[in-house]
Protein backbone atom coordinates (compact mmCIF):
# COMPACT_ATOMS: atom_id res chain seq x y z
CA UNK A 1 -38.77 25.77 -20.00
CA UNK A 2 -40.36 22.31 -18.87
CA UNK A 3 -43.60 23.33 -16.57
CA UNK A 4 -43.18 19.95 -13.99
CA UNK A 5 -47.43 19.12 -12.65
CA UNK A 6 -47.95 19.38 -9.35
CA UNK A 7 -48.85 16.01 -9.47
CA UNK A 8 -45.31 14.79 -9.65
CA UNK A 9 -43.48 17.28 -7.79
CA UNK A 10 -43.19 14.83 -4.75
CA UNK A 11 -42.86 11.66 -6.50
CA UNK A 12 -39.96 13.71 -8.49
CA UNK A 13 -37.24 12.27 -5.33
CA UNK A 14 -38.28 8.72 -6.14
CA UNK A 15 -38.10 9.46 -10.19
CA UNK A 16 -34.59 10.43 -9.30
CA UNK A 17 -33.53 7.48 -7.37
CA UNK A 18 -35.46 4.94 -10.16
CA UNK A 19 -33.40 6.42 -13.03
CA UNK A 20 -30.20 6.08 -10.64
CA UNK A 21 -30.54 2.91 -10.01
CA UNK A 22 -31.23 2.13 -13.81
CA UNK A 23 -27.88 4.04 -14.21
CA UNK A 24 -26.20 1.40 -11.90
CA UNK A 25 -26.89 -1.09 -13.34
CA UNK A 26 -25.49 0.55 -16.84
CA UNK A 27 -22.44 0.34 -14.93
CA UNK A 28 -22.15 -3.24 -14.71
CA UNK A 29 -22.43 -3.08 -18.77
CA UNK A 30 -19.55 -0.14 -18.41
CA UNK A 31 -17.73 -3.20 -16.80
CA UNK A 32 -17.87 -5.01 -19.38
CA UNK A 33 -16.87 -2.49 -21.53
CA UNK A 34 -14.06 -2.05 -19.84
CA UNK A 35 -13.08 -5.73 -20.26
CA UNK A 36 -13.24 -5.06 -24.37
CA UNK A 37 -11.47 -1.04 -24.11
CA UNK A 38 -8.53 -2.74 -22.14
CA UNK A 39 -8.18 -6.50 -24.06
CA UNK A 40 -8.50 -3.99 -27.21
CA UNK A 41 -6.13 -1.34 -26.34
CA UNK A 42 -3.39 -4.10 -24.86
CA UNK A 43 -4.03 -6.13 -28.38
CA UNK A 44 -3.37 -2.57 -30.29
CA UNK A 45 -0.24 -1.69 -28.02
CA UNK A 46 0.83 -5.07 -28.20
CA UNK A 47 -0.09 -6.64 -31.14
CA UNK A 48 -1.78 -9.28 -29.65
CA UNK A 49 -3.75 -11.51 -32.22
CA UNK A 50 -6.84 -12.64 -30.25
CA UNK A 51 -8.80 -9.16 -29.37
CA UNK A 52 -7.45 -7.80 -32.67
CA UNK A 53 -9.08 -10.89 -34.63
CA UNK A 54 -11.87 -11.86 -33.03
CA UNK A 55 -15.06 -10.77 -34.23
CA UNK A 56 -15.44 -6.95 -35.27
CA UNK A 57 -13.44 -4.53 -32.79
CA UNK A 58 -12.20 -7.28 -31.45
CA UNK A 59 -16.09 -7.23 -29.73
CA UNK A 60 -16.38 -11.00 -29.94
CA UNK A 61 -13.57 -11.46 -27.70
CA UNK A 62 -15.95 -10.86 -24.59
CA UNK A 63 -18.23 -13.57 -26.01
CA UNK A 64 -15.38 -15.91 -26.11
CA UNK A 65 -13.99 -14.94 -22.38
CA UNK A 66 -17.38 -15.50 -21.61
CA UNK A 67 -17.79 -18.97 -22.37
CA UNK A 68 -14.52 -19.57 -21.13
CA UNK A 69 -15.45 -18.45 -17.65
CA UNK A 70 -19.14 -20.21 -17.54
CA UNK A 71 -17.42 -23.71 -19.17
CA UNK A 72 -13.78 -24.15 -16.93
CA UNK A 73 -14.04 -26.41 -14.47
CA UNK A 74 -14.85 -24.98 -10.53
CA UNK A 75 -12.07 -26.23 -8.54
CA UNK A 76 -11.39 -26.09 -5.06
CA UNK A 77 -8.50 -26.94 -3.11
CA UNK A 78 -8.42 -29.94 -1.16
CA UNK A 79 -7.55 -27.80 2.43
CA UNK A 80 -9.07 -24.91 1.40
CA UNK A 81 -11.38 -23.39 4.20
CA UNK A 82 -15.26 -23.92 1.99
CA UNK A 83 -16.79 -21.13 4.01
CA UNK A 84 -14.55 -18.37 3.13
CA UNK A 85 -13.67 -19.63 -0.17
CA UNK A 86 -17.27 -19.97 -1.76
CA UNK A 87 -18.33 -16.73 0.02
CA UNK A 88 -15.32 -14.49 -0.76
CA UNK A 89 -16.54 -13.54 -4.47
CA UNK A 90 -19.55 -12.42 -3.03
CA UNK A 91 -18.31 -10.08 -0.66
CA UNK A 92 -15.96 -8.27 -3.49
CA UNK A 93 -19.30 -7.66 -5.29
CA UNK A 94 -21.58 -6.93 -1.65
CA UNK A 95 -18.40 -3.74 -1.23
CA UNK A 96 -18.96 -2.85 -4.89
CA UNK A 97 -22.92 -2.30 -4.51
CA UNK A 98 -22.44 -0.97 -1.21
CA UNK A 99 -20.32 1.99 -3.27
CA UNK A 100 -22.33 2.79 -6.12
CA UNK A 101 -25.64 3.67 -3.98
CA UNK A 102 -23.63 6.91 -3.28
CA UNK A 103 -21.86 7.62 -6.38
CA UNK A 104 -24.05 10.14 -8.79
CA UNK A 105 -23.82 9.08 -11.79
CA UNK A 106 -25.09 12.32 -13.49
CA UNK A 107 -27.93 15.01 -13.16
CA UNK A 108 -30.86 16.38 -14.96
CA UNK A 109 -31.68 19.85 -15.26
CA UNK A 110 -35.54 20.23 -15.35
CA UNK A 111 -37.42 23.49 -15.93
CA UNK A 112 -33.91 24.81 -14.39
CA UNK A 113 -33.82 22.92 -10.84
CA UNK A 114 -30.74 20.29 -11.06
CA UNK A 115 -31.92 16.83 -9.74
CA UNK A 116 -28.44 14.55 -9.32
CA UNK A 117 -28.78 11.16 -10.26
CA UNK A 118 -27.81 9.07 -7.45
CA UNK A 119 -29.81 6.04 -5.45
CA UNK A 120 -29.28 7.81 -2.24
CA UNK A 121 -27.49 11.57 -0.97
CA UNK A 122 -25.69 11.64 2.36
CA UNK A 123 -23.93 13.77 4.18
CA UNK A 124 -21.32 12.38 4.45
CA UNK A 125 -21.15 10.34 1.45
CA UNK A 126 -17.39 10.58 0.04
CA UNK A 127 -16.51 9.07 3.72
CA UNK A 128 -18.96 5.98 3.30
CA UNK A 129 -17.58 5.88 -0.22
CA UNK A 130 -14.15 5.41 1.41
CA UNK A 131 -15.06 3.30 4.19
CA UNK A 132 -17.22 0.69 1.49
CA UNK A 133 -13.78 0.55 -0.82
CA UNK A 134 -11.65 -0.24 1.93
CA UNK A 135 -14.14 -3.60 2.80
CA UNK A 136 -12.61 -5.10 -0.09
CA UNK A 137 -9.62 -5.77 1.67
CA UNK A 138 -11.87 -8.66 3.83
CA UNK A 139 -12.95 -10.37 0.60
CA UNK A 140 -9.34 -10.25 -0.58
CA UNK A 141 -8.33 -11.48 2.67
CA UNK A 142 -10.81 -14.22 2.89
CA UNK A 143 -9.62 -15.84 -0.72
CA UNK A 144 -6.00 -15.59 0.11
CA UNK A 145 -6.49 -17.64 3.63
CA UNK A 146 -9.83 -19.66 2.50
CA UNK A 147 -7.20 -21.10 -0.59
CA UNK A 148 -4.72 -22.47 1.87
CA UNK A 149 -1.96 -21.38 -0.31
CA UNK A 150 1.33 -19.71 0.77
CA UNK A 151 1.21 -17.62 -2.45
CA UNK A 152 -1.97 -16.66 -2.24
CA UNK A 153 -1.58 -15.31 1.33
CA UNK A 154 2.02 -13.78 0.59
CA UNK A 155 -0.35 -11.98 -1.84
CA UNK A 156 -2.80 -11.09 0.82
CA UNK A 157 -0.56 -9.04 3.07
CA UNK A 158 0.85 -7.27 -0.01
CA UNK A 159 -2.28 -5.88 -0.86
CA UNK A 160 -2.46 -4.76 3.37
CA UNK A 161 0.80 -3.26 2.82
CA UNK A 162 -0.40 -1.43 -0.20
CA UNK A 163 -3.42 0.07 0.88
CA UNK A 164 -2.54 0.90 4.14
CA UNK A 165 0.14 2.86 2.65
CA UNK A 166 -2.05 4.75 0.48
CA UNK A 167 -5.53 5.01 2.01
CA UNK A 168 -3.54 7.66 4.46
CA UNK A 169 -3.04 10.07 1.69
CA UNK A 170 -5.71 9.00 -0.34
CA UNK A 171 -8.08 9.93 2.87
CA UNK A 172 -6.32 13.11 3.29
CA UNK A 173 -6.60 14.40 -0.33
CA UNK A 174 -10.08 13.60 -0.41
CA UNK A 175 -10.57 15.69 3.27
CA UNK A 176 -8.55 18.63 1.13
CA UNK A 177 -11.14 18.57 -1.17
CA UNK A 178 -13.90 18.60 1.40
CA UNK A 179 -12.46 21.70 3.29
CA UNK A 180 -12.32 23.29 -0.44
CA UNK A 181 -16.08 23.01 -0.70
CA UNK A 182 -17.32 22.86 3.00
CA UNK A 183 -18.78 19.69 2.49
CA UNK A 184 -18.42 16.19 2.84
CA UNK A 185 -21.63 15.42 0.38
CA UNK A 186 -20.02 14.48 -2.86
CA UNK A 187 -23.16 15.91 -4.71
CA UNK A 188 -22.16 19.57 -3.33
CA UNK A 189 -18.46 19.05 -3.99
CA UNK A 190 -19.19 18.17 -7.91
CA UNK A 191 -21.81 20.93 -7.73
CA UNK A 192 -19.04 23.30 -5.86
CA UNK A 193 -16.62 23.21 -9.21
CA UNK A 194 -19.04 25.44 -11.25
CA UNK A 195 -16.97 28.02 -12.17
CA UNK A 196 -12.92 26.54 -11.37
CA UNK A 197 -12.55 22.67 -11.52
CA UNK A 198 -10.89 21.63 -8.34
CA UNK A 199 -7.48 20.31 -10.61
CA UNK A 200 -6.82 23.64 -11.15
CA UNK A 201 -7.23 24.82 -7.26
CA UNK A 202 -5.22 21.68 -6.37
CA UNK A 203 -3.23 20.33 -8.81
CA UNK A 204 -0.92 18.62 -5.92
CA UNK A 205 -4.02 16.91 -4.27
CA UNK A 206 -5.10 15.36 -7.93
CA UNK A 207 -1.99 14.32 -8.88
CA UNK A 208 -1.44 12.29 -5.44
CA UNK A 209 -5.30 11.53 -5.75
CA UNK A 210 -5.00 9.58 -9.24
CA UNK A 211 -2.07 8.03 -8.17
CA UNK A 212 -2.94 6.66 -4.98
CA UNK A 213 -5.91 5.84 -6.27
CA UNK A 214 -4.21 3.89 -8.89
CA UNK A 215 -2.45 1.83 -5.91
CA UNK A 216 -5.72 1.25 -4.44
CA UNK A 217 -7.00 -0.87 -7.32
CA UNK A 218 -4.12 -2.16 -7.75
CA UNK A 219 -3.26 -1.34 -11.05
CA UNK A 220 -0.06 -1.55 -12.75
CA UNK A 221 3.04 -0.27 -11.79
CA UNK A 222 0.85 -1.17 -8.35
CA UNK A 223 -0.02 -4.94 -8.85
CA UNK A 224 2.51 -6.49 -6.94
CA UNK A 225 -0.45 -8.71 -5.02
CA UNK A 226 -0.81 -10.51 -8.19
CA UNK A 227 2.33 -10.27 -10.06
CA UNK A 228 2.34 -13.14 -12.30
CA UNK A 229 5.93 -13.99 -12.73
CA UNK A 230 6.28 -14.30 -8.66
CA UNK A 231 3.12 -15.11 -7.42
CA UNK A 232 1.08 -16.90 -9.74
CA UNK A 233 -1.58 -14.43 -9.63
CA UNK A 234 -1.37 -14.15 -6.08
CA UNK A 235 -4.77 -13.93 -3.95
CA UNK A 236 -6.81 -15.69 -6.62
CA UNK A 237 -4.44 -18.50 -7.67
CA UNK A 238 -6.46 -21.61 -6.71
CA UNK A 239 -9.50 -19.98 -8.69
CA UNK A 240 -10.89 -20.37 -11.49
CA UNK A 241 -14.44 -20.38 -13.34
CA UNK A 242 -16.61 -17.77 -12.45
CA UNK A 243 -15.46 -17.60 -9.21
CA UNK A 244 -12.69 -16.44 -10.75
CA UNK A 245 -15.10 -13.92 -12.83
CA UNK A 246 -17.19 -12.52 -9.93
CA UNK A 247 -13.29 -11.34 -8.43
CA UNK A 248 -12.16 -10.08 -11.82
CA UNK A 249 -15.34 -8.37 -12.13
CA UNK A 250 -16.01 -6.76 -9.08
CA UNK A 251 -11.94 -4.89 -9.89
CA UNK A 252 -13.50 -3.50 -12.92
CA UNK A 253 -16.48 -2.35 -11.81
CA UNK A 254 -13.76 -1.12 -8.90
CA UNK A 255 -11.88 0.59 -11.83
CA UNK A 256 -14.49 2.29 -13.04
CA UNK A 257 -16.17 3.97 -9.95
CA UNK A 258 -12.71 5.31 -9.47
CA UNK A 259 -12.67 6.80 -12.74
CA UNK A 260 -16.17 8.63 -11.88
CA UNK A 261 -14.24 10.15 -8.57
CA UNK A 262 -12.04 11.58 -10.31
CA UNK A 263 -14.24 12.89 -12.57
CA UNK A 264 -16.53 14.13 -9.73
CA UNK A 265 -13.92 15.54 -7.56
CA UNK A 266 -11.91 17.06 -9.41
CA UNK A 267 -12.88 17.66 -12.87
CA UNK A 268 -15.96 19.10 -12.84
CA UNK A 269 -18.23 16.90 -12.25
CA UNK A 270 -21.66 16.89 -14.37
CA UNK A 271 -21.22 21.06 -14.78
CA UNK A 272 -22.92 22.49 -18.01
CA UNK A 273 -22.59 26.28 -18.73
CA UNK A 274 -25.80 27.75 -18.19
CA UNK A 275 -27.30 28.54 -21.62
CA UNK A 276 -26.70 24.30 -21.96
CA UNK A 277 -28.71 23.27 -18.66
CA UNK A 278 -31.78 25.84 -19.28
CA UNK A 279 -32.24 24.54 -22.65
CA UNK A 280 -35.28 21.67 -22.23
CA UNK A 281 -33.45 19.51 -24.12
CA UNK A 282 -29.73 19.39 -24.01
CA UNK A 283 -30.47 19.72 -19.60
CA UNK A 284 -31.55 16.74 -19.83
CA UNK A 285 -28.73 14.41 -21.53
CA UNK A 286 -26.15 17.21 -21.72
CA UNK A 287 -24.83 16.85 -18.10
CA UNK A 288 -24.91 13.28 -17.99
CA UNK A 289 -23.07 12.89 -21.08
CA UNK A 290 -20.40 15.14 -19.68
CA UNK A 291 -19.82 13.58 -16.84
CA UNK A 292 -19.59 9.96 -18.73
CA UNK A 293 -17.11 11.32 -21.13
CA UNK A 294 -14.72 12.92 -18.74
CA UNK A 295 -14.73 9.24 -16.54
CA UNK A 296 -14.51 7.43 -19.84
CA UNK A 297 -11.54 9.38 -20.60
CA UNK A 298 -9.81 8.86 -17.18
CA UNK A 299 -10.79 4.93 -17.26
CA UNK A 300 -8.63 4.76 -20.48
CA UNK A 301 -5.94 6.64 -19.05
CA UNK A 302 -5.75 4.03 -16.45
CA UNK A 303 -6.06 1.03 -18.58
CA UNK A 304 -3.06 2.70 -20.92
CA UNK A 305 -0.88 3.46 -17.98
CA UNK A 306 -0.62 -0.61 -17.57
CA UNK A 307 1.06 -1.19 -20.81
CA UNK A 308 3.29 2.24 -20.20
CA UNK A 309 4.90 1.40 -16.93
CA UNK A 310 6.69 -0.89 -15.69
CA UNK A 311 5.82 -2.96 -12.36
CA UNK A 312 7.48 -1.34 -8.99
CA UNK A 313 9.06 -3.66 -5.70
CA UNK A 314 6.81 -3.52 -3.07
CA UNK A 315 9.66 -1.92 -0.95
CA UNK A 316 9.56 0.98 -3.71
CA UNK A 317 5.67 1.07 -3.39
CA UNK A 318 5.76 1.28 0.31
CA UNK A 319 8.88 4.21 -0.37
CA UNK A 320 6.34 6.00 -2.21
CA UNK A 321 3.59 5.92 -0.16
CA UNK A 322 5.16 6.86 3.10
CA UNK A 323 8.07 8.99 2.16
CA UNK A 324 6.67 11.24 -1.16
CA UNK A 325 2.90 11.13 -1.45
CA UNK A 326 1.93 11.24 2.24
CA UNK A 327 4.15 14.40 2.51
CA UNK A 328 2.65 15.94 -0.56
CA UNK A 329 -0.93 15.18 0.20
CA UNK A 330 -0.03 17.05 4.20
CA UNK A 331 1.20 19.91 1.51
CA UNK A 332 -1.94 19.79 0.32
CA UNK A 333 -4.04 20.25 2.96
CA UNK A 334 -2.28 22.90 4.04
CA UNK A 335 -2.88 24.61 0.92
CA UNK A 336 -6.37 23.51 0.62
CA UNK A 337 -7.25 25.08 4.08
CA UNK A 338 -5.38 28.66 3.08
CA UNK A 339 -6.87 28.82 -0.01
CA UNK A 340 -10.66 27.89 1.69
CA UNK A 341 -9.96 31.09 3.81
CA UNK A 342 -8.89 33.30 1.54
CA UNK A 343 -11.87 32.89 -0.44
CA UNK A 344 -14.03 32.94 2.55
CA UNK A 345 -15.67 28.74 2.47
């Protein structure tokens, strides 16, 4: 067992929050490696030449994207509105940060006290979560009309259709899990799966979860905002360049703090048995590695899915929403809140 000084003791908070943020901004380098997993899986599915060529692994491919993005030319439409056009990148990132100073991305077991790694705990943290991804919608919104295209805003109010439809039971799956733990602090709710993993005390709620979830980054069979073949990539047709990149980015980085709520709601979280976290050593990496392998595994489930599926109408994704999943996810909650009281949360 690690003996902590006294000396550090109170600056151990701000230690915490240091090596969060460090772990934030490994995320943005997770981005990018979920650029290379998905050009590499789609070139291995598809036997596409270019990520299977390039480079070893394909890895020179993102070198090669790269200097495509920093080298096109930066247009910009001749009507297009310059304020919300220039700006609109930036506030797809600005509702990225504003979710990742709440996500823990791990935890650290020192002479056996758990310290999560995460910038910032709230109360109420898986609500901010929710209320930061939903922002998105404004930079979305702000590209479609700023671009002064008719396919880009046809694109626009797809998206609105889309998440409205399933932020309902997306919300309502995530207050399931909330009444399950008696929290709304998505550090206790990971903590709270110690002994059961919450998939296995609602395997309804996770399956309408990931698949709402899947809607609200609009993933395929859920892309019809950007379908290619009828809207030219929809909201960001009329960019290109790093513009362009900042948008495309900011959906990955999306992509993968979805795969760590998964993860963190419903698969365990960071959890170690107990003879792992009061070891000195494997406390310290053991948990975080855990936690990183379980959302690496869900983010390539979700890039696979796209090459698995095929693209739904938007009529059939609305169908889904209202008529199946919001059901279910009421089912749910009904479920959740028996099973809370029968074992006494």
């Amino acid at each position: 067992m690690i003996e902590i000084p006294e000396l550090i003791v109170p600056f151990i908070p701000w230690i915490r929050g240091v090596v969060g943020l460090a772990l934030v901004g490994a995320i943005f380098l997770g981005a990018m490696g979920a650029v290379w997993i998905e050009r590499k899986l789609s070139a291995d599915i598809q036997f596409r030449y270019g990520p299977m060529r390039v480079g070893k692994f394909g890895l020179l491919q993102l070198v090669a994207d790269a200097i495509k993005l920093f080298t096109k030319e930066d247009l910009r439409p001749k009507n297009a509105d310059r304020l919300l056009f220039d700006n609109a990148p930036i506030f797809l990132m600005s509702s990225v940060f504003l979710m990742l100073v709440a996500i823990p991305v791990g935890a650290v077991f020192i002479g056996g006290v758990e310290y999560p790694l995460a910038v910032t705990e709230m109360d109420i943290s898986i609500l901010y979560i929710e209320a930061m991804s939903s922002i998105s919608i404004f930079g979305i919104f702000m590209m479609s009309y700023g671009s002064n295209n008719k396919y880009s805003l046809l694109g626009a109010f797809r998206n609105f259709a889309r998440m409205v439809g399933y932020e309902v039971p997306l919300g309502i799956t995530v207050i399931s899990v909330a009444v399950m733990t008696g929290s709304l602090n998505i550090v206790e709710i990971a903590q709270g799966q110690g002994l059961v993993w919450n998939i296995f005390l609602q395997p309804v709620g996770f399956v309408v979860f990931f698949i709402a979830l899947m809607a609200d980054m609009g993933r395929l069979p859920f892309d019809q905002n950007e379908s290619e073949e009828e809207l030219v990539a929809g909201w960001v047709t009329e960019y290109s360049g790093m513009r362009f990149g900042l948008g495309f980015f900011a959906e990955y980085i999306h992509m993968i703090l979805g795969s760590f709520l998964v993860a963190l709601l419903f698969l365990g979280g960071w959890n170690v048995p107990a003879f792992v976290a009061s070891n000195p050593v494997l406390g310290l990496i053991a948990p975080t590695g855990f936690l990183l392998l379980k959302t690496a595994l869900v983010l390539c489930t979700i890039v696979m899915m796209r090459w698995a599926v095929p693209r739904y109408r938007i009529d059939q994704v609305v169908d889904l929403s209202w008529k199946r999943l919001l059901p279910l996810s009421l089912l749910n909650l009904v479920w959740a809140v028996g099973l809370g009281l029968y074992l006494g949360v």
